[in-house]
C-alpha atoms as a PDB file:
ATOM      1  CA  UNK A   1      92.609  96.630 111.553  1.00  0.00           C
ATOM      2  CA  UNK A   2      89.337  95.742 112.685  1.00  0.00           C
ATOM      3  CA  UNK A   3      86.762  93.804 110.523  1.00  0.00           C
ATOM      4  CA  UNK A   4      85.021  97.538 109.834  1.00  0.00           C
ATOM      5  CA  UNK A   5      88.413  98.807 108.585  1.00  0.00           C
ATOM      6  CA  UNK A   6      89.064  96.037 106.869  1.00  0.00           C
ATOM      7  CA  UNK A   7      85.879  96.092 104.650  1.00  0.00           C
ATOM      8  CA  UNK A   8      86.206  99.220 104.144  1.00  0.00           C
ATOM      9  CA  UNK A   9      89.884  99.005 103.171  1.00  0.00           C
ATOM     10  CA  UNK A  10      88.668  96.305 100.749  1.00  0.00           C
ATOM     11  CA  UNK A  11      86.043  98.491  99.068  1.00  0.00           C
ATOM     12  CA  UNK A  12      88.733 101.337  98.612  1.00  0.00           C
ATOM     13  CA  UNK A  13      90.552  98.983  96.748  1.00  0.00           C
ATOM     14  CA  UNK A  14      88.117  99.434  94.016  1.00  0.00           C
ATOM     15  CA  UNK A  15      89.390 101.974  91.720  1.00  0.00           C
ATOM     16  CA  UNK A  16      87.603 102.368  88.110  1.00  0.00           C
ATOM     17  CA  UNK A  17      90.866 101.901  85.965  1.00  0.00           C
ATOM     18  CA  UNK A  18      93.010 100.852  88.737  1.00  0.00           C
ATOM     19  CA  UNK A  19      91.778  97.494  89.640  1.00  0.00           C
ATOM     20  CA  UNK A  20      91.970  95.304  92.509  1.00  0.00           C
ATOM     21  CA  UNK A  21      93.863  91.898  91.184  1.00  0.00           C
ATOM     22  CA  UNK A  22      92.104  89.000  93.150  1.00  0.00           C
ATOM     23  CA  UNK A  23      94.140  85.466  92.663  1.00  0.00           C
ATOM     24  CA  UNK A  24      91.667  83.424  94.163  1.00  0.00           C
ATOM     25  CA  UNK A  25      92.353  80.643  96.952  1.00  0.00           C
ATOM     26  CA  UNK A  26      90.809  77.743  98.265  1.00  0.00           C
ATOM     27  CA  UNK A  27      91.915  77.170 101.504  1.00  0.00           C
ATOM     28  CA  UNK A  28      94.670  78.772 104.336  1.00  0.00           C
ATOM     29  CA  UNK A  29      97.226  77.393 103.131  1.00  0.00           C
ATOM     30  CA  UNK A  30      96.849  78.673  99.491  1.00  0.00           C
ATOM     31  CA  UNK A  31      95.654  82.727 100.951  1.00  0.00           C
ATOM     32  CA  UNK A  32      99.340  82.213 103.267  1.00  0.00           C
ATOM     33  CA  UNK A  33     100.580  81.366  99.781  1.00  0.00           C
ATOM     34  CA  UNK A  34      98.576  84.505  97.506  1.00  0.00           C
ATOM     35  CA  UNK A  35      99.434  86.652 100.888  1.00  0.00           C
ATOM     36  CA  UNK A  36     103.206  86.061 100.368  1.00  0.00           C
ATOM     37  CA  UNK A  37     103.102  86.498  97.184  1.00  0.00           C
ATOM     38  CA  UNK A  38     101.924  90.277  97.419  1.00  0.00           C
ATOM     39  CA  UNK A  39      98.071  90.307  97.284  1.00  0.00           C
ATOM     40  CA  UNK A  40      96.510  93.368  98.812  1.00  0.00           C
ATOM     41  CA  UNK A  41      93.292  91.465  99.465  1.00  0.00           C
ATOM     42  CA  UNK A  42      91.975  87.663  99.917  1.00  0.00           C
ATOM     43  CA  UNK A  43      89.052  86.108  97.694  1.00  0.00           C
ATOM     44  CA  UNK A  44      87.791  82.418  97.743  1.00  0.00           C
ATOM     45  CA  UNK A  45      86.616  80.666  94.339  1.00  0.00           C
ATOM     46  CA  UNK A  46      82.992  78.809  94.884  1.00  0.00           C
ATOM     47  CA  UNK A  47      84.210  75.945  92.595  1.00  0.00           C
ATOM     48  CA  UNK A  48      87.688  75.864  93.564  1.00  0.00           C
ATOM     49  CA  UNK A  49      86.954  75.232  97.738  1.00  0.00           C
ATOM     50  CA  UNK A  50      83.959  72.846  96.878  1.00  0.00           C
ATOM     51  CA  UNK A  51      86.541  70.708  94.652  1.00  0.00           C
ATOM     52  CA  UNK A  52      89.187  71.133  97.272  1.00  0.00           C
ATOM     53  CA  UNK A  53      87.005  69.219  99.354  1.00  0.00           C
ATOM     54  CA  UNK A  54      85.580  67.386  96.730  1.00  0.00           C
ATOM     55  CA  UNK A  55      82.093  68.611  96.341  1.00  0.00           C
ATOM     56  CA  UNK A  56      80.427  70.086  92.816  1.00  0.00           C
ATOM     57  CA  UNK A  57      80.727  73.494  92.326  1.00  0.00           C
ATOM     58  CA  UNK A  58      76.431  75.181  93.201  1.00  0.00           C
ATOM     59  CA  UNK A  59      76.361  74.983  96.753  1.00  0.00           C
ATOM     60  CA  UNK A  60      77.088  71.399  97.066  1.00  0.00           C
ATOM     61  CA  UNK A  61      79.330  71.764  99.980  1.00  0.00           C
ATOM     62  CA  UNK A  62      77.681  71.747 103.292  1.00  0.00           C
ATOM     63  CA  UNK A  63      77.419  75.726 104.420  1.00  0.00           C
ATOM     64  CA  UNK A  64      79.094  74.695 107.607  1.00  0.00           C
ATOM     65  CA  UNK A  65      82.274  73.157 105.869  1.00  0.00           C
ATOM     66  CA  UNK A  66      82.404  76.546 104.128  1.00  0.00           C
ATOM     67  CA  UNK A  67      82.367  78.779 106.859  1.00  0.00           C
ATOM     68  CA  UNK A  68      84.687  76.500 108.575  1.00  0.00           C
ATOM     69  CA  UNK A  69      87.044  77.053 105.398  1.00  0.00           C
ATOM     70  CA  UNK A  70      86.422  80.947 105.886  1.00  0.00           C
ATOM     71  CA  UNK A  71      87.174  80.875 109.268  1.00  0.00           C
ATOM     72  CA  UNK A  72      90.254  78.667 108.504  1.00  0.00           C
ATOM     73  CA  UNK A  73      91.664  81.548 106.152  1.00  0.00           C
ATOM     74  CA  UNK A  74      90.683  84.352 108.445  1.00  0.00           C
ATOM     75  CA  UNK A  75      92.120  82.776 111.152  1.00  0.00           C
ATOM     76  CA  UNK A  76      95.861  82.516 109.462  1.00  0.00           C
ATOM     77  CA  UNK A  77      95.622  85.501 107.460  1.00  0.00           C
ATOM     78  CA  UNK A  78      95.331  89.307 107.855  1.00  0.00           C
ATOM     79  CA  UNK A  79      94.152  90.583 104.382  1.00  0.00           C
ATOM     80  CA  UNK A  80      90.374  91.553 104.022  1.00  0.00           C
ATOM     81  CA  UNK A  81      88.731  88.148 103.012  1.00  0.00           C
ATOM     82  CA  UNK A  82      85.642  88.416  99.945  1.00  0.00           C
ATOM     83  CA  UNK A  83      83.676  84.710  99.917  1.00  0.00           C
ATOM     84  CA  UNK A  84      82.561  83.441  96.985  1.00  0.00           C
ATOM     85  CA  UNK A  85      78.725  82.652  98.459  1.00  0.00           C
ATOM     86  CA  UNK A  86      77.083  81.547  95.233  1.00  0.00           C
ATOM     87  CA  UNK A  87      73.357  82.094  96.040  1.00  0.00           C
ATOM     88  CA  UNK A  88      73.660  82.581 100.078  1.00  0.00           C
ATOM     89  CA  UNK A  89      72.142  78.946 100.443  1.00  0.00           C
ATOM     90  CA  UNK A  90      69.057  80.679 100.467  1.00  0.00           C
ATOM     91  CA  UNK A  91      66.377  81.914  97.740  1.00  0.00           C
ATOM     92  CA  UNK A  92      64.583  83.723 100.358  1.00  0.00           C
ATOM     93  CA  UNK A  93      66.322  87.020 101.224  1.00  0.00           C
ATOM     94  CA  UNK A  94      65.717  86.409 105.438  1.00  0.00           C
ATOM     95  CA  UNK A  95      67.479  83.481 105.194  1.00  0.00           C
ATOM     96  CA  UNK A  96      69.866  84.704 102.384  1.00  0.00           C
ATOM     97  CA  UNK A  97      70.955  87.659 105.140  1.00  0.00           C
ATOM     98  CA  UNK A  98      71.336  84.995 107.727  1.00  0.00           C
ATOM     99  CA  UNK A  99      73.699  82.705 105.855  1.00  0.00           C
ATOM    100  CA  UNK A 100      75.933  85.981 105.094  1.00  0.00           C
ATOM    101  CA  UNK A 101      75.833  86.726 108.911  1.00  0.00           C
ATOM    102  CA  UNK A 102      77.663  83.781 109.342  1.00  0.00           C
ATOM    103  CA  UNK A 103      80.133  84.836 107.251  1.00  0.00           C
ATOM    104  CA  UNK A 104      80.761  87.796 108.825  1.00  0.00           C
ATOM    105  CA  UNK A 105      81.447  86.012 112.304  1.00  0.00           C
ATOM    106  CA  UNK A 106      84.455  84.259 111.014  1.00  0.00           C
ATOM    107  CA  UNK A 107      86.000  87.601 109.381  1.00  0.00           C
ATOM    108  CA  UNK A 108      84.811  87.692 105.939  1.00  0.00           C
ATOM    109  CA  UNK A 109      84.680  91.166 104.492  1.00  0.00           C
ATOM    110  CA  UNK A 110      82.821  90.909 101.530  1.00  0.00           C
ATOM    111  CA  UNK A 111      80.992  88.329  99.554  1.00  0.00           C
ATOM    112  CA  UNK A 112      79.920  87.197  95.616  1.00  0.00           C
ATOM    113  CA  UNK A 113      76.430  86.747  95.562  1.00  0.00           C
ATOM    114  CA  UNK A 114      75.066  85.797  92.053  1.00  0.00           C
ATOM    115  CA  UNK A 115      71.657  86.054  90.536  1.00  0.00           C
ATOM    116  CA  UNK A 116      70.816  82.197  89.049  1.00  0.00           C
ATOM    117  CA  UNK A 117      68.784  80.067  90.513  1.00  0.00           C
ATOM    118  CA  UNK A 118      71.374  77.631  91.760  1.00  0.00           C
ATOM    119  CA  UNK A 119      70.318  74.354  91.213  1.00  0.00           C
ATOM    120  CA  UNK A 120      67.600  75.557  89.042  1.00  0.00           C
ATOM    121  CA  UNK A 121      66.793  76.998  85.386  1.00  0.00           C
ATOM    122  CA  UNK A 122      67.778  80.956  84.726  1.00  0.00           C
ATOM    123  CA  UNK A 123      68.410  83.612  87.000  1.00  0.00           C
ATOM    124  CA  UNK A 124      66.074  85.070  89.777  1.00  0.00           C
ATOM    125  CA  UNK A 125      63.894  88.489  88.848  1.00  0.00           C
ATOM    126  CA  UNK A 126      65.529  91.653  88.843  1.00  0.00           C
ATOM    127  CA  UNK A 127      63.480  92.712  92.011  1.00  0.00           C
ATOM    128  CA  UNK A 128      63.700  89.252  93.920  1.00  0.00           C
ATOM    129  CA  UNK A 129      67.469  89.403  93.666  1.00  0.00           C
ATOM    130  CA  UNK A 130      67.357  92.841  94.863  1.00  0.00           C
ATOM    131  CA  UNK A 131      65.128  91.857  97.816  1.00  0.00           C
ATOM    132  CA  UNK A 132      68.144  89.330  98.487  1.00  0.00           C
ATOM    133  CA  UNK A 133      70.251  92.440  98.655  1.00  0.00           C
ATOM    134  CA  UNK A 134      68.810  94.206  99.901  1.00  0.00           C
ATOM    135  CA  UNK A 135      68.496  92.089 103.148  1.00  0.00           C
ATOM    136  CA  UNK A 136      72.379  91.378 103.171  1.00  0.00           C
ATOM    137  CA  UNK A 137      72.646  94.971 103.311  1.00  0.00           C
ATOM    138  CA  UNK A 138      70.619  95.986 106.261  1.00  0.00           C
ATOM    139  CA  UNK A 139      72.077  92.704 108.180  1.00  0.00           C
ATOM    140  CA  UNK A 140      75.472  93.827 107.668  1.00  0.00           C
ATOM    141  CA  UNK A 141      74.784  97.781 108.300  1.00  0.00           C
ATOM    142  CA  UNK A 142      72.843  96.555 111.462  1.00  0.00           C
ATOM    143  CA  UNK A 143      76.510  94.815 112.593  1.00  0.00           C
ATOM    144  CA  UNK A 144      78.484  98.215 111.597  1.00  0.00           C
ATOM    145  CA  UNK A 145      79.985  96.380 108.809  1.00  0.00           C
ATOM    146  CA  UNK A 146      80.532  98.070 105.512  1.00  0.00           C
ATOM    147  CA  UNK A 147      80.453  94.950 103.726  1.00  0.00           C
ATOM    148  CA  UNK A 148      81.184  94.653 100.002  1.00  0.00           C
ATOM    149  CA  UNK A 149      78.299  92.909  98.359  1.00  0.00           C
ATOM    150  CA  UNK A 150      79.877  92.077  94.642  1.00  0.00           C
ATOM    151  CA  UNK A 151      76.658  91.408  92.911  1.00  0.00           C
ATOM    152  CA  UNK A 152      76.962  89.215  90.275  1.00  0.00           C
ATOM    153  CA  UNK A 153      74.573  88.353  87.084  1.00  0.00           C
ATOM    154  CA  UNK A 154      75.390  85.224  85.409  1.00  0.00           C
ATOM    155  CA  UNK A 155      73.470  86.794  81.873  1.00  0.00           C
ATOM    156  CA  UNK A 156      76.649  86.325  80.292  1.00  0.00           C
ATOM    157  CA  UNK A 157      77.686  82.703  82.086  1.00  0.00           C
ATOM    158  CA  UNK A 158      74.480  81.138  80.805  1.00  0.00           C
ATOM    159  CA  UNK A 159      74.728  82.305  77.276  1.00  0.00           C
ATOM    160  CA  UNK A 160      77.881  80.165  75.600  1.00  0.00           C
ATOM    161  CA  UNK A 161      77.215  81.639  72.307  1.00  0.00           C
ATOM    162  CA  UNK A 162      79.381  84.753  72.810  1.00  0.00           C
ATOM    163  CA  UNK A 163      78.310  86.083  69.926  1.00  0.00           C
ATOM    164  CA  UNK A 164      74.652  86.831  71.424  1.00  0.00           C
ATOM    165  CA  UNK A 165      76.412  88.757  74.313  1.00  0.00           C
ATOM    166  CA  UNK A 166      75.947  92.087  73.011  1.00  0.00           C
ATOM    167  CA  UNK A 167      72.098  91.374  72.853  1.00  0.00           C
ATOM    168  CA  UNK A 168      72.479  90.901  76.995  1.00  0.00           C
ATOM    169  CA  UNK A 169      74.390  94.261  77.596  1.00  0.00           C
ATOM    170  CA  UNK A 170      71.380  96.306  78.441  1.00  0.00           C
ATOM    171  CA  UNK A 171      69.683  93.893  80.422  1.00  0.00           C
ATOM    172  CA  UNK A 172      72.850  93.382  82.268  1.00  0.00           C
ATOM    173  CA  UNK A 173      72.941  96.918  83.181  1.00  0.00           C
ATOM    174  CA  UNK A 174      69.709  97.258  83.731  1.00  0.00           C
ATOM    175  CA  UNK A 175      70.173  94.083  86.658  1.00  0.00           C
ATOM    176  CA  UNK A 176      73.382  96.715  87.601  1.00  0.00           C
ATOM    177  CA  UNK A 177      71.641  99.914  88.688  1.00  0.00           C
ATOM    178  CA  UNK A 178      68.598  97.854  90.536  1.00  0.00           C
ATOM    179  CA  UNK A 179      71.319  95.921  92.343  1.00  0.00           C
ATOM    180  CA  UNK A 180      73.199  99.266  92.845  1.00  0.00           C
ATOM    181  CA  UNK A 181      70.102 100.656  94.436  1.00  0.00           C
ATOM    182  CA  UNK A 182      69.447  97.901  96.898  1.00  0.00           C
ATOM    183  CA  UNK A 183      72.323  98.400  98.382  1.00  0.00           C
ATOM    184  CA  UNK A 184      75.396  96.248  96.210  1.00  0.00           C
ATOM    185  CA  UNK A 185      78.787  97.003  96.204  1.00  0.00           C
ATOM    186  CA  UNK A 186      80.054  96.052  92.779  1.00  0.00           C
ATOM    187  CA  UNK A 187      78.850  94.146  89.333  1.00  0.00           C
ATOM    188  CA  UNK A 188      80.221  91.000  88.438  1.00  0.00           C
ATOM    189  CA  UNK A 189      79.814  90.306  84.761  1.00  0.00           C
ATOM    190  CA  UNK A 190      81.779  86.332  84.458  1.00  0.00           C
ATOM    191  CA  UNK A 191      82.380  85.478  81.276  1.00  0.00           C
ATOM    192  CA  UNK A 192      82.200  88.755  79.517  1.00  0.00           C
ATOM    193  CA  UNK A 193      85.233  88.656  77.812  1.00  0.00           C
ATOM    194  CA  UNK A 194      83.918  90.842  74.193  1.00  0.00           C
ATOM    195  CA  UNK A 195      86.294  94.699  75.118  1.00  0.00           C
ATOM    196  CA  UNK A 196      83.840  97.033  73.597  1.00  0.00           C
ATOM    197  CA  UNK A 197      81.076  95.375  75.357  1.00  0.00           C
ATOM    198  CA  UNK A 198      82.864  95.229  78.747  1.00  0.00           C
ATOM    199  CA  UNK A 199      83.276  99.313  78.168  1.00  0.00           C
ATOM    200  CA  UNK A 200      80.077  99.607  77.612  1.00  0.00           C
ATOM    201  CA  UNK A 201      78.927  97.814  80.974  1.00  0.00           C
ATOM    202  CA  UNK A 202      81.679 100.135  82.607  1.00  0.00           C
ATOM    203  CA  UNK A 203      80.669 102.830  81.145  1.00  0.00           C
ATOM    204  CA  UNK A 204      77.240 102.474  82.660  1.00  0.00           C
ATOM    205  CA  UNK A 205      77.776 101.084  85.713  1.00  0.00           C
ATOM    206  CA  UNK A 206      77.454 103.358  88.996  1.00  0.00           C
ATOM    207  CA  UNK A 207      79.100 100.093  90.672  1.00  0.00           C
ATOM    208  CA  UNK A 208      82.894  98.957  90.404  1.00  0.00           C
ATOM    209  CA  UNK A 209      83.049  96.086  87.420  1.00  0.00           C
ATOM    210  CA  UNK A 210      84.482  93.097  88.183  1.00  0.00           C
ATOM    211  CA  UNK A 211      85.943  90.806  85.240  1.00  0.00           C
ATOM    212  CA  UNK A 212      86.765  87.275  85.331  1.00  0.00           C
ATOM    213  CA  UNK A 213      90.070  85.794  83.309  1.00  0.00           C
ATOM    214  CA  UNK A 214      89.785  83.147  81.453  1.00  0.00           C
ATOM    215  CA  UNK A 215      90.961  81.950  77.783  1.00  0.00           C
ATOM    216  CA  UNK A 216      90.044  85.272  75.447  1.00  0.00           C
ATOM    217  CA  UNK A 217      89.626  87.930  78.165  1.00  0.00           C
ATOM    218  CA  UNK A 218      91.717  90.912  77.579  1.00  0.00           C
ATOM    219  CA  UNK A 219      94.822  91.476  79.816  1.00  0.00           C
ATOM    220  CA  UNK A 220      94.681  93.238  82.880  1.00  0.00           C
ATOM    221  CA  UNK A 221      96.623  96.238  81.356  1.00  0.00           C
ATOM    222  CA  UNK A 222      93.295  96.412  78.552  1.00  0.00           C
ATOM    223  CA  UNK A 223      91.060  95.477  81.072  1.00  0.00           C
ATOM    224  CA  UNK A 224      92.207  98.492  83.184  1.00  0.00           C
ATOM    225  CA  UNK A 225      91.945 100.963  80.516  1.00  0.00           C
ATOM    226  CA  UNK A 226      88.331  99.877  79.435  1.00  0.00           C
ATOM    227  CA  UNK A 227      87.351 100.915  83.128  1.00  0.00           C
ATOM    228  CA  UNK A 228      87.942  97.606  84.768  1.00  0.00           C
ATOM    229  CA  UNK A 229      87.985  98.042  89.159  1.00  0.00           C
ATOM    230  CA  UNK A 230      88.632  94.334  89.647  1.00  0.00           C
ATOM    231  CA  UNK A 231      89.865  91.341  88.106  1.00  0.00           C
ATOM    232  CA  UNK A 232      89.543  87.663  89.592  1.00  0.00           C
ATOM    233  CA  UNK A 233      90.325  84.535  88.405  1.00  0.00           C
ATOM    234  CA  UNK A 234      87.968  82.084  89.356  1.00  0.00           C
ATOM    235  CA  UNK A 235      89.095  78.435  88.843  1.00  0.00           C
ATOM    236  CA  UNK A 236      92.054  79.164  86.609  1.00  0.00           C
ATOM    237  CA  UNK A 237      94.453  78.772  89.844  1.00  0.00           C
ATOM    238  CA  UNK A 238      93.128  75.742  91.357  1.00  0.00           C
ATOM    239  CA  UNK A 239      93.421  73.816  87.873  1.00  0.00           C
ATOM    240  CA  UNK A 240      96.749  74.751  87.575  1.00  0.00           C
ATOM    241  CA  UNK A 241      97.968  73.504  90.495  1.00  0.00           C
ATOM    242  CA  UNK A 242      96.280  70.815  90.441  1.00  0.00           C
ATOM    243  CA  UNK A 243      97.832  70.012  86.479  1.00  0.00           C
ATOM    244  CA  UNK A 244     100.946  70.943  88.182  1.00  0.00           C
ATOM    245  CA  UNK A 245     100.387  68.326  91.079  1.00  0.00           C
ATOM    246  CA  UNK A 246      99.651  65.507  88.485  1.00  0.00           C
ATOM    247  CA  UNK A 247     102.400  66.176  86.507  1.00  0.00           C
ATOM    248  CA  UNK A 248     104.860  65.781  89.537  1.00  0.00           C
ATOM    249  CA  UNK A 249     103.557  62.956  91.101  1.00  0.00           C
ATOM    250  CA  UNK A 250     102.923  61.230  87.655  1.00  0.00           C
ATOM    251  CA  UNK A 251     106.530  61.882  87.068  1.00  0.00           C
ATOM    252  CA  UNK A 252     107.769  60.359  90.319  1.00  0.00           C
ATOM    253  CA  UNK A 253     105.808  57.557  89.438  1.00  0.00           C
ATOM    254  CA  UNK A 254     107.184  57.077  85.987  1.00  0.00           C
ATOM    255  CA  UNK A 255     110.738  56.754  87.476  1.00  0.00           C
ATOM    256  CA  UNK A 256     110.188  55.115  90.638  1.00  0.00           C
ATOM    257  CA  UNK A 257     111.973  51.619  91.258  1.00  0.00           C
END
């Protein structure tokens, strides 16, 4: 497949009560890994390839090292490839566009593209973020790419007190149908783990609803029947095989002559 067929291949993946099960990677040698393993489709964590390199997670890795990663993964692997691109490296949406253009040189299919101000204090306005999106859009539809823009609001992220979540819902899907309308792919709701709630946002949504696992969420099977189209996993692999590296090595160390 070409990079066209391949986004698009990746965006049929989506299917409201089917999803798409994304076990995200780091590097090529962990996508050869999730590829062997039997993933239909490739997707980097943001915190999991800066700490693989050891940056911070919120764009702390030079954009260059990323899309060297990217093109690393595309380069070994055949899957369609989603990027987790934080805020583009960009608050402006020219230069948000741009940074996703690069992307889509090395391969990449698709990208996350959240709504905080990285580096900074809440999330952008509803119609500056769809600006951003608006710009990613008509770069990629200018390159013949139908390019799945997962838009994500962090609403949910920035709020630990889960129990205030519910008081988010209609804001959240009120950030869904503007980012719907400037041209986004999907709605990524991390950390929205509450199953009536995540219905509801479902329920609503005109996009594909992505969930994060972590500690609390519902299974895949629930997640699924409460209209779920994809399900990633953010960090969760990269700390386990990291655990799983200490663990080893501490135990060759604790027997060693």
């Amino acid at each position: 497949m070409n990079q066209a067929e391949k986004a698009k291949a990746f965006g049929a993946l989506h299917r409201k009560g089917d999803p798409v099960i994304l076990y995200n990677i780091w590097d090529a040698g962990t996508a050869k890994a999730v590829t062997d393993a039997g993933a239909k489709a490739l997707a980097t964590g943001s915190w999991s390839v800066a700490a693989a390199q050891g940056y911070a997670d919120g764009e702390k890795i030079p954009l260059e090292a990323l899309v060297a990663t990217v093109r690393s993964i595309t380069t070994v692997c055949d899957l369609p490839l989603s990027v987790d691109f934080e805020g583009a490296y960009s608050t402006e949406p020219a230069g948000a566009a741009a940074n996703v253009a690069k992307l889509i040189d090395v391969g990449a299919v698709g990208i996350n593209f959240e709504d905080q101000v990285v580096g900074g204090n809440g999330l952008h306005p509803v119609e500056n973020q769809a600006a951003r999106i608006g710009a990613i859009r008509e770069m990629a539809e200018g390159r013949g790419i139908p390019f799945f823009i997962n838009a994500r609001t962090d609403l949910f992220l920035r709020e630990g007190d889960q129990s205030r979540h519910a008081g988010l819902v209609d804001e959240a899907i009120e950030r869904g149908r503007a980012y719907a309308a400037a041209g986004a792919s999907g709605f990524f709701v991390p950390w929205l783990i509450d199953p009536a709630l995540i219905e509801k946002i479902c329920g609503a949504s005109t996009l594909p609803v992505n969930i994060m696992m972590r500690p609390g969420a519902p299974d895949v099977r629930t997640l699924a029947r409460l209209g779920v189209s994809r399900v990633s996993y953010g960090p969760g692999p990269y700390r386990i095989m990291m655990e799983k590296l200490k663990e080893a090595a501490a135990a060759i160390y604790a027997t060693a002559l």
